[in-house]
PDB file of N, CA and C in Angstrom:
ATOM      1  N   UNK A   1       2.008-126.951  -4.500  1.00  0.00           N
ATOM      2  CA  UNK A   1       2.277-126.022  -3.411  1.00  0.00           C
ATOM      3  C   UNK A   1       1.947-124.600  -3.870  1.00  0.00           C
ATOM      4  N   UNK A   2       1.466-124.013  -3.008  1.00  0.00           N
ATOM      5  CA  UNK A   2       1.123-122.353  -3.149  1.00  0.00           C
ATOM      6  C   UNK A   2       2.142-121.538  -2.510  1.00  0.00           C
ATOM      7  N   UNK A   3       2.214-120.890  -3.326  1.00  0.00           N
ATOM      8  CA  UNK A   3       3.289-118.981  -2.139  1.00  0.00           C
ATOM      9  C   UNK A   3       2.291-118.291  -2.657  1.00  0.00           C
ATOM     10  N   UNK A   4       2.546-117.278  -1.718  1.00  0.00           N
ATOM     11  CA  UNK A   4       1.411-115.965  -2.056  1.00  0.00           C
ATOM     12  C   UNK A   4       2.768-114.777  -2.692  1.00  0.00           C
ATOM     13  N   UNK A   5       2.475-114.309  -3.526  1.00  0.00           N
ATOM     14  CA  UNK A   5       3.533-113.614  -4.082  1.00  0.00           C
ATOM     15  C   UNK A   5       3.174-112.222  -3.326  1.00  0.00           C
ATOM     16  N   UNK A   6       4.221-111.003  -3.445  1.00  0.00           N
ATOM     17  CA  UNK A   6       3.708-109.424  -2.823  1.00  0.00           C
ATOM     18  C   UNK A   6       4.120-109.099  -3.694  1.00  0.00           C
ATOM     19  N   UNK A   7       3.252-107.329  -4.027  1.00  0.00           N
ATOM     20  CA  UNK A   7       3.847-106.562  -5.448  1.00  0.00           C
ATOM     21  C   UNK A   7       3.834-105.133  -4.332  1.00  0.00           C
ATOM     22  N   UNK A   8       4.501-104.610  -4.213  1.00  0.00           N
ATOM     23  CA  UNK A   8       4.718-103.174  -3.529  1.00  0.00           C
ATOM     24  C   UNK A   8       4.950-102.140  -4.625  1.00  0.00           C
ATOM     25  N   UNK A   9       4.461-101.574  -5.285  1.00  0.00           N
ATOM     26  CA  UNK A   9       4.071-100.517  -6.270  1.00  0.00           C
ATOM     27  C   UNK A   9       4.701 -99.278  -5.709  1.00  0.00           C
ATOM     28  N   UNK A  10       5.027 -98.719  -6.537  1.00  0.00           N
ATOM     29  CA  UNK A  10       5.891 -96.963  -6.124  1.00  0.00           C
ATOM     30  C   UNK A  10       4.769 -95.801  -6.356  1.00  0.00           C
ATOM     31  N   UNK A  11       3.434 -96.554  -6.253  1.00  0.00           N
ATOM     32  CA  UNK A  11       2.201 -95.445  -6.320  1.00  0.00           C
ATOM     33  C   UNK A  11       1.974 -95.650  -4.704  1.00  0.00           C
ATOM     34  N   UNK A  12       1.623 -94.748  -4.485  1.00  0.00           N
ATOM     35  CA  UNK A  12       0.661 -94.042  -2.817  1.00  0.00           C
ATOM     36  C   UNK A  12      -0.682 -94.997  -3.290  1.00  0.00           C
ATOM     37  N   UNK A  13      -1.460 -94.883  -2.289  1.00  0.00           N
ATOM     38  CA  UNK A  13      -2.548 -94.844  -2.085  1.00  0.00           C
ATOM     39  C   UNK A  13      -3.238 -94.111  -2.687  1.00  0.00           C
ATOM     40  N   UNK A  14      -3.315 -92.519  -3.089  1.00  0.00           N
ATOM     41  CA  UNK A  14      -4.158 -91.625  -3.415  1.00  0.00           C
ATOM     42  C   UNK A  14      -2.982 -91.809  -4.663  1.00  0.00           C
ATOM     43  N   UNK A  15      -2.464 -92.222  -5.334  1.00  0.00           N
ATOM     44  CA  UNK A  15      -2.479 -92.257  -6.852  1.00  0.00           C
ATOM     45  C   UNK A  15      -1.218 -91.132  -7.094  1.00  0.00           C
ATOM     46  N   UNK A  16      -0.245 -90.795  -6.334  1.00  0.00           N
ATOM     47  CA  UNK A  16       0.592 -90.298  -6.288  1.00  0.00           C
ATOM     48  C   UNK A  16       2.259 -91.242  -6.378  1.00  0.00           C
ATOM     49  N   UNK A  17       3.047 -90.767  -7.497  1.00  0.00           N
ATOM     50  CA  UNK A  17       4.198 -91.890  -7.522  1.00  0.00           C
ATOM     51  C   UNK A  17       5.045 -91.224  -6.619  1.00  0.00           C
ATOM     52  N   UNK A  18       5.957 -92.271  -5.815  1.00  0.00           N
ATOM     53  CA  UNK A  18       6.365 -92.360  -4.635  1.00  0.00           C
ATOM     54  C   UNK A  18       7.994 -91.848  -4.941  1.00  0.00           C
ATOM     55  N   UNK A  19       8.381 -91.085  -4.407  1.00  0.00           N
ATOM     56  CA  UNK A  19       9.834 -90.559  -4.089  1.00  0.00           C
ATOM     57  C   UNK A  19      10.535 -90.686  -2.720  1.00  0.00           C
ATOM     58  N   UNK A  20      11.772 -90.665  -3.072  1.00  0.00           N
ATOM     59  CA  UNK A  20      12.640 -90.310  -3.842  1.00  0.00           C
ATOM     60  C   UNK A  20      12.753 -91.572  -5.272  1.00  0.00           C
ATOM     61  N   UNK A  21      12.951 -91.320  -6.296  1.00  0.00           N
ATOM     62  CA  UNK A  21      13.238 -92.750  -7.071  1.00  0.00           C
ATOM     63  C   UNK A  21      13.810 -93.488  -6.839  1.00  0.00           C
ATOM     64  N   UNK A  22      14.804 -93.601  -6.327  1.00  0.00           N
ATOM     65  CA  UNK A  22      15.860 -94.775  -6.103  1.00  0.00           C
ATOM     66  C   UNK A  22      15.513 -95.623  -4.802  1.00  0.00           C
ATOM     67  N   UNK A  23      14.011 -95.403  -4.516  1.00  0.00           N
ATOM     68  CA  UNK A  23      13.595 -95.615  -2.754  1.00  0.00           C
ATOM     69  C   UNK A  23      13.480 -97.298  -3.260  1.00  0.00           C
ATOM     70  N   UNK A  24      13.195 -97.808  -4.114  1.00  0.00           N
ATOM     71  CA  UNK A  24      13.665 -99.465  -4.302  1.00  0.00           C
ATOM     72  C   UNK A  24      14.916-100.063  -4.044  1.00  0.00           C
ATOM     73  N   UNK A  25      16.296 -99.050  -4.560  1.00  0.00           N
ATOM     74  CA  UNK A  25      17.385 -99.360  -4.157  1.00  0.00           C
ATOM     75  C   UNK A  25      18.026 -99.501  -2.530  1.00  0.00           C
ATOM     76  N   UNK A  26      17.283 -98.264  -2.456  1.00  0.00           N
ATOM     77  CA  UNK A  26      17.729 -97.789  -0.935  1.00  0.00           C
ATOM     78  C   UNK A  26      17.025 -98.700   0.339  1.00  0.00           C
ATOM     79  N   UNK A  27      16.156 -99.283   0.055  1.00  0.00           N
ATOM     80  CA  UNK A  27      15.078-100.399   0.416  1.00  0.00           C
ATOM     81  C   UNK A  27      15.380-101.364   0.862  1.00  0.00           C
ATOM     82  N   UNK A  28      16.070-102.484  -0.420  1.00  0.00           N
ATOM     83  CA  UNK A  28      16.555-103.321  -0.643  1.00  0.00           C
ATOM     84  C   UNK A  28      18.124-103.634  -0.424  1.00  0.00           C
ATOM     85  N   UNK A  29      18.637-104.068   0.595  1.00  0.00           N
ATOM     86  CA  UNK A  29      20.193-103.894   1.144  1.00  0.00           C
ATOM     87  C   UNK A  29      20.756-104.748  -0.386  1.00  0.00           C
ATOM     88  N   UNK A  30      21.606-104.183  -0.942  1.00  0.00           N
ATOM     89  CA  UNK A  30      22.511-105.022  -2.237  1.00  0.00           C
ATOM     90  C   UNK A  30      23.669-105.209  -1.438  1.00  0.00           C
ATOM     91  N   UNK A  31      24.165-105.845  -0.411  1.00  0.00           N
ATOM     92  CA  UNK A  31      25.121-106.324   0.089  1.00  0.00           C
ATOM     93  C   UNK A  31      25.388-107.574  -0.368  1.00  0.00           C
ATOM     94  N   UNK A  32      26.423-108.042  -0.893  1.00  0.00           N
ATOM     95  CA  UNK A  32      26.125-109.905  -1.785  1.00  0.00           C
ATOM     96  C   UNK A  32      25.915-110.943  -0.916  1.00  0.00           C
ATOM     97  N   UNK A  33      26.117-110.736   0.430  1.00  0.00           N
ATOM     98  CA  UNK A  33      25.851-111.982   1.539  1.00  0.00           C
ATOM     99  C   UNK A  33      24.461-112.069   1.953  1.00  0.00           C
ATOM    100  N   UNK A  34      24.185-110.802   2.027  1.00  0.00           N
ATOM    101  CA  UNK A  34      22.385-111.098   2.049  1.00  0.00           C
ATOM    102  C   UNK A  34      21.584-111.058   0.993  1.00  0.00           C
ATOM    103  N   UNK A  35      21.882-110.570  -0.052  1.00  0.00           N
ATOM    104  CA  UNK A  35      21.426-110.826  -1.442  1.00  0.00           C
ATOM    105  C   UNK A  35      21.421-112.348  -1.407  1.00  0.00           C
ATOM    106  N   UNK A  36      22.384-113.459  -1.145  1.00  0.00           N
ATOM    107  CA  UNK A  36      22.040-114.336  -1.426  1.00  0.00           C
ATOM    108  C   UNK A  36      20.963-115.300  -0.695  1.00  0.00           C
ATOM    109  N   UNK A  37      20.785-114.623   0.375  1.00  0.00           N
ATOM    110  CA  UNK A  37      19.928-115.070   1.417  1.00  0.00           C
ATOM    111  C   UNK A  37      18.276-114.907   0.905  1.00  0.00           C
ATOM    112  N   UNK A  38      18.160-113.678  -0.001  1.00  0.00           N
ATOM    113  CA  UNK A  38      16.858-113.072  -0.795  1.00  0.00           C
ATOM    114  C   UNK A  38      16.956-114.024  -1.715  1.00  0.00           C
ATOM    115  N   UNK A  39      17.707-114.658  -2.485  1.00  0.00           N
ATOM    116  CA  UNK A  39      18.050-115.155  -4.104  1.00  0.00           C
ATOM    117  C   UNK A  39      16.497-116.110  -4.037  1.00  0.00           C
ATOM    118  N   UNK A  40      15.929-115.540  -5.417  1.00  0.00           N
ATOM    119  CA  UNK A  40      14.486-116.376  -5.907  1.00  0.00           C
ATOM    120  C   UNK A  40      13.142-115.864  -4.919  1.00  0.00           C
ATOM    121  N   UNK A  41      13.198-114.893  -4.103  1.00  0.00           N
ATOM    122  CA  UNK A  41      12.627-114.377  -3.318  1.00  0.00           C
ATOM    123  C   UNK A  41      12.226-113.420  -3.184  1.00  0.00           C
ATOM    124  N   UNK A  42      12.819-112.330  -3.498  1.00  0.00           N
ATOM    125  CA  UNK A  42      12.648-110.685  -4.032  1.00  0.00           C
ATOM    126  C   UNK A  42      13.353-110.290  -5.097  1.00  0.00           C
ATOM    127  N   UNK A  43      12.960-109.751  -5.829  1.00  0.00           N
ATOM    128  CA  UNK A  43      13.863-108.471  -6.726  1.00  0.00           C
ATOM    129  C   UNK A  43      12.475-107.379  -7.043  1.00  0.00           C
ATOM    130  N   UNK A  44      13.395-106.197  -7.781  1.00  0.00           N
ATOM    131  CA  UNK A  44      13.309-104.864  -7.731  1.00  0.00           C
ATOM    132  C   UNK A  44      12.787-105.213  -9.231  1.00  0.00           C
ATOM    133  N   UNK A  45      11.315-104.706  -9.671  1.00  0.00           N
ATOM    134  CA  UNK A  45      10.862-104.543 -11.518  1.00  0.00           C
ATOM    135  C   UNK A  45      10.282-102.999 -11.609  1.00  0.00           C
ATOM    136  N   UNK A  46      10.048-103.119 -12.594  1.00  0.00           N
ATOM    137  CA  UNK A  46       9.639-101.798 -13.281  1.00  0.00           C
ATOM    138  C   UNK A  46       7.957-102.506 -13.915  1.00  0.00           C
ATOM    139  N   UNK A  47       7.109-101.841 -13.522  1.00  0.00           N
ATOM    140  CA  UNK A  47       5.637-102.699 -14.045  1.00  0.00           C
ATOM    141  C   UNK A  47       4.829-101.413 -14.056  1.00  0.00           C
ATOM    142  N   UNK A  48       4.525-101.604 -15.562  1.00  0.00           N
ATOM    143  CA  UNK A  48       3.852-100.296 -15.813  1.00  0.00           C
ATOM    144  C   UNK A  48       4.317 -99.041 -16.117  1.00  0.00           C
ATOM    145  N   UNK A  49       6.317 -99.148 -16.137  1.00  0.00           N
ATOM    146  CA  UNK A  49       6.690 -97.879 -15.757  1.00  0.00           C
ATOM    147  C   UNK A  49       6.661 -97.669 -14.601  1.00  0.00           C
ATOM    148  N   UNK A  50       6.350 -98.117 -13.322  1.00  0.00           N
ATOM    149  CA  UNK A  50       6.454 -97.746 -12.092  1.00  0.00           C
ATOM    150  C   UNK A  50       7.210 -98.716 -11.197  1.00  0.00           C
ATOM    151  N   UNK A  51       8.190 -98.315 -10.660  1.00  0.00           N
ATOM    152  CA  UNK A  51       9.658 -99.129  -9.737  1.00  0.00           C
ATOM    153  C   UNK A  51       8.406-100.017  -8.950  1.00  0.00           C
ATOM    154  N   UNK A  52       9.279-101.468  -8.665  1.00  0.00           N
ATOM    155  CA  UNK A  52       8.303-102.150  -7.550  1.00  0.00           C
ATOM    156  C   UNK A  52       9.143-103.277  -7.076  1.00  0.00           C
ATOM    157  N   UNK A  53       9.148-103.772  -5.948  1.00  0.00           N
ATOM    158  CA  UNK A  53       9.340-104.241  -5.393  1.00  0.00           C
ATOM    159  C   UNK A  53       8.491-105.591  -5.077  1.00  0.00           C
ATOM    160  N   UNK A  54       9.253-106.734  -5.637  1.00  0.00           N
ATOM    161  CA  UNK A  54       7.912-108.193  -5.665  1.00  0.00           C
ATOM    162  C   UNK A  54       8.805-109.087  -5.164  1.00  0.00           C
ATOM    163  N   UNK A  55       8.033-110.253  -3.886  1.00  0.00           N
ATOM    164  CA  UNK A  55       8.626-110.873  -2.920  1.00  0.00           C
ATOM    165  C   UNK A  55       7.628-111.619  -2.861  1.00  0.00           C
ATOM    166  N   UNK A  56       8.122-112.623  -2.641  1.00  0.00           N
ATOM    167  CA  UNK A  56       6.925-114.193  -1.896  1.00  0.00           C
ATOM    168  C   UNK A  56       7.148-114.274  -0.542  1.00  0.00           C
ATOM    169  N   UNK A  57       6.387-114.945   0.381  1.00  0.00           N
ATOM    170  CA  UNK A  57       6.536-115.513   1.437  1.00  0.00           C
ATOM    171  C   UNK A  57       7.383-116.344   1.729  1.00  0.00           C
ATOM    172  N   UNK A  58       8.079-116.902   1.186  1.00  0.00           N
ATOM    173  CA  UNK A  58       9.083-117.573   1.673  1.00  0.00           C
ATOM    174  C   UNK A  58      10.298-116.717   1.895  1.00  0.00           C
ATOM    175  N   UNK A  59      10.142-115.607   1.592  1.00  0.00           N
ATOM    176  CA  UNK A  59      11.206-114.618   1.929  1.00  0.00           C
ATOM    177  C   UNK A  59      10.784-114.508   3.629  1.00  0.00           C
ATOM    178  N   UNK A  60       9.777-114.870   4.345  1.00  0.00           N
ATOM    179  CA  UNK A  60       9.882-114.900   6.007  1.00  0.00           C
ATOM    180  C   UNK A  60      10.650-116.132   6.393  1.00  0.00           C
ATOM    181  N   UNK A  61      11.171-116.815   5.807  1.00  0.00           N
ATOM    182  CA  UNK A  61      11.827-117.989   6.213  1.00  0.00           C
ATOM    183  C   UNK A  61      13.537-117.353   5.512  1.00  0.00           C
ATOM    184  N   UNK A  62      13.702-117.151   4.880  1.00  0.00           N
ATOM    185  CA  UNK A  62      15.300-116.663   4.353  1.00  0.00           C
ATOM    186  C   UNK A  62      15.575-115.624   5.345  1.00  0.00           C
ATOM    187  N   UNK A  63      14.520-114.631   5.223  1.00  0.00           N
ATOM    188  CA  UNK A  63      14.924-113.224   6.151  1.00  0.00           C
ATOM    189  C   UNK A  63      13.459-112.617   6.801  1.00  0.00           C
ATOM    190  N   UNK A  64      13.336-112.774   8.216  1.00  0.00           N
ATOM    191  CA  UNK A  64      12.149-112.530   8.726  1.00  0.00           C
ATOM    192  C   UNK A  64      12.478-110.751   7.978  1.00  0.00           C
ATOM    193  N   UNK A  65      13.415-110.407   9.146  1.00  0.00           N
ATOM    194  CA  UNK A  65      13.708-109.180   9.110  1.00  0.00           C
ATOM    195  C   UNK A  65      13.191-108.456   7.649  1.00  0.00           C
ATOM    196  N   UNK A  66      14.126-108.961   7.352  1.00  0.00           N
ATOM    197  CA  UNK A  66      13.541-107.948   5.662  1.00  0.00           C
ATOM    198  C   UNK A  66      11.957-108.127   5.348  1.00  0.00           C
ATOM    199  N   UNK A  67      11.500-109.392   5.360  1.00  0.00           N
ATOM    200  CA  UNK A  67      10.139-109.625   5.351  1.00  0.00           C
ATOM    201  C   UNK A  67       9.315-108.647   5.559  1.00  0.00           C
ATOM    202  N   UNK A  68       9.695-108.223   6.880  1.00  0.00           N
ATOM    203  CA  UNK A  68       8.828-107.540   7.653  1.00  0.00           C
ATOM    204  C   UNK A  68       9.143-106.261   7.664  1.00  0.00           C
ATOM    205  N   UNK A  69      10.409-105.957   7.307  1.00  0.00           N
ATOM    206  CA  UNK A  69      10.435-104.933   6.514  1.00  0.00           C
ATOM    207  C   UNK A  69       9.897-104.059   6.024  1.00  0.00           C
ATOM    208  N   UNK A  70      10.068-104.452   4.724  1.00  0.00           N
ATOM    209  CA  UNK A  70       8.595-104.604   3.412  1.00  0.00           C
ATOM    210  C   UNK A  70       7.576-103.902   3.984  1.00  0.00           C
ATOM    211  N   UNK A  71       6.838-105.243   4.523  1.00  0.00           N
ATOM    212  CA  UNK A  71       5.259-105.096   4.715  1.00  0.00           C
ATOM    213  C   UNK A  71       5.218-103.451   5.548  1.00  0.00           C
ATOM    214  N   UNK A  72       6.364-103.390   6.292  1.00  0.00           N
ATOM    215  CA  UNK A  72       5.957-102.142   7.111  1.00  0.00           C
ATOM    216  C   UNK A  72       6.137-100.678   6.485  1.00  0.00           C
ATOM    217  N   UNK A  73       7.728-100.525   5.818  1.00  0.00           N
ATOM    218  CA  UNK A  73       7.625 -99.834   4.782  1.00  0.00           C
ATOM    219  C   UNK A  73       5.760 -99.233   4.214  1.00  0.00           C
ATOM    220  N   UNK A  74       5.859-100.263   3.347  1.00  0.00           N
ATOM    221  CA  UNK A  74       4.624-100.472   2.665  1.00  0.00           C
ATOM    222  C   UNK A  74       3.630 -99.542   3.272  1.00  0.00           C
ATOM    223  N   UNK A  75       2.922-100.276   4.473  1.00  0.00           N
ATOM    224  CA  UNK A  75       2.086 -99.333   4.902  1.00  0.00           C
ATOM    225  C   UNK A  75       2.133 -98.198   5.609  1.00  0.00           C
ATOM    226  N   UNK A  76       3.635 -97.803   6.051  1.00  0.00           N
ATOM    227  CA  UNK A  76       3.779 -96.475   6.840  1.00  0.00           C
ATOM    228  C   UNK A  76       3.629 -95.336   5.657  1.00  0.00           C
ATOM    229  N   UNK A  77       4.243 -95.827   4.256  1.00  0.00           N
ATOM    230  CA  UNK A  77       4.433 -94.737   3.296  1.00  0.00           C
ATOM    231  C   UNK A  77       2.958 -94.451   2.220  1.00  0.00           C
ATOM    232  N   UNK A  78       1.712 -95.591   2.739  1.00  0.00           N
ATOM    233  CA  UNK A  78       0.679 -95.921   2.367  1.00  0.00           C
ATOM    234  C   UNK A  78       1.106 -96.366   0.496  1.00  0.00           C
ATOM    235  N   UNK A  79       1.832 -97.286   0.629  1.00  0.00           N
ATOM    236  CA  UNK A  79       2.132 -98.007  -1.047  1.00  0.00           C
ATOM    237  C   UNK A  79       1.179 -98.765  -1.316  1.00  0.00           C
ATOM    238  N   UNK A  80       0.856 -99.024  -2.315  1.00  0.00           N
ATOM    239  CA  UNK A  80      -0.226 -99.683  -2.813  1.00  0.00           C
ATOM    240  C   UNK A  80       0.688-101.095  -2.959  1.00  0.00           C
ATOM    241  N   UNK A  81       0.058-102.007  -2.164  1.00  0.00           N
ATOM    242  CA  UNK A  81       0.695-103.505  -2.268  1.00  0.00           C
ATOM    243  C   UNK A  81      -0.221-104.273  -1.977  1.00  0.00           C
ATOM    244  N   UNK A  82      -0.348-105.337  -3.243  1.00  0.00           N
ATOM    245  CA  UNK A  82      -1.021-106.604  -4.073  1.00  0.00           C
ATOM    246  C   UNK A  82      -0.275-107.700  -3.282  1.00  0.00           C
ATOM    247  N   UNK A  83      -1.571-108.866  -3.386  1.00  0.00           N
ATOM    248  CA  UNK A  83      -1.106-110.484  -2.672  1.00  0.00           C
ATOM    249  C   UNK A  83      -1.638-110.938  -3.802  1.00  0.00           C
ATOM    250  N   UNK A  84      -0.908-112.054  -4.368  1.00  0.00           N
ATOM    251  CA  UNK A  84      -1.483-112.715  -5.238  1.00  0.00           C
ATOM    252  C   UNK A  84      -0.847-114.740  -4.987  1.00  0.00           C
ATOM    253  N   UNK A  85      -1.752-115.324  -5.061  1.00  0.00           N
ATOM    254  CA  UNK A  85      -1.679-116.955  -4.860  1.00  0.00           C
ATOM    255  C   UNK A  85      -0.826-117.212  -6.118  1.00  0.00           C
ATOM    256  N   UNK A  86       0.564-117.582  -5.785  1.00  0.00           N
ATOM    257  CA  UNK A  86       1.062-118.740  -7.148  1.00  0.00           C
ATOM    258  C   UNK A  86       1.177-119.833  -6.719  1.00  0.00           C
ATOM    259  N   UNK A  87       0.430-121.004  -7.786  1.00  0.00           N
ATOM    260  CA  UNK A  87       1.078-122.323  -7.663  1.00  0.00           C
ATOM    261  C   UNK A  87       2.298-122.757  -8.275  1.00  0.00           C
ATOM    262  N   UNK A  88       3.120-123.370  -7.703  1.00  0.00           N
ATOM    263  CA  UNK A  88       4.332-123.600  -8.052  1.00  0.00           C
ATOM    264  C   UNK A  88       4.078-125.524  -8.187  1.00  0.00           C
TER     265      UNK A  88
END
């Protein structure tokens, strides 16, 4: 089976790192009832030195909402965000 993994990077588009810092925290609801709803699906890394945010597709089946989220985030703030195929 394949998921397509997402990497949402705290760089812009034009190569600028993205503020405020804590915008991964603030992003990502840490409430523990929906945290568990994310569990194996998203978390918050540091890659490169730069905060990021990495999620598979099956996070549209746990939580459309947040899903879609993301993706919109993403491109309103022009973040640089990667798809990549894992086989599992």
């Amino acid at each position: 089976m394949e998921t397509i993994q997402y990497t949402i990077s705290g760089m812009t588009q034009d190569g600028q790192k993205f503020r405020p810092s804590d915008w991964t925290e603030r992003l990502v609801c840490t409430q523990p009832e929906q945290l568990k709803r994310y569990s194996g699906h998203l978390k918050i890394r540091r890659i490169n030195g730069i905060k990021s945010i990495v999620f598979d597709d099956q996070l549209k089946y746990a939580c459309a909402f947040t899903f879609e989220r993301l993706v919109s985030f993403a491109e309103t703030n022009h973040l640089l965000m990667t798809q990549e195929a894992i086989k599992s």
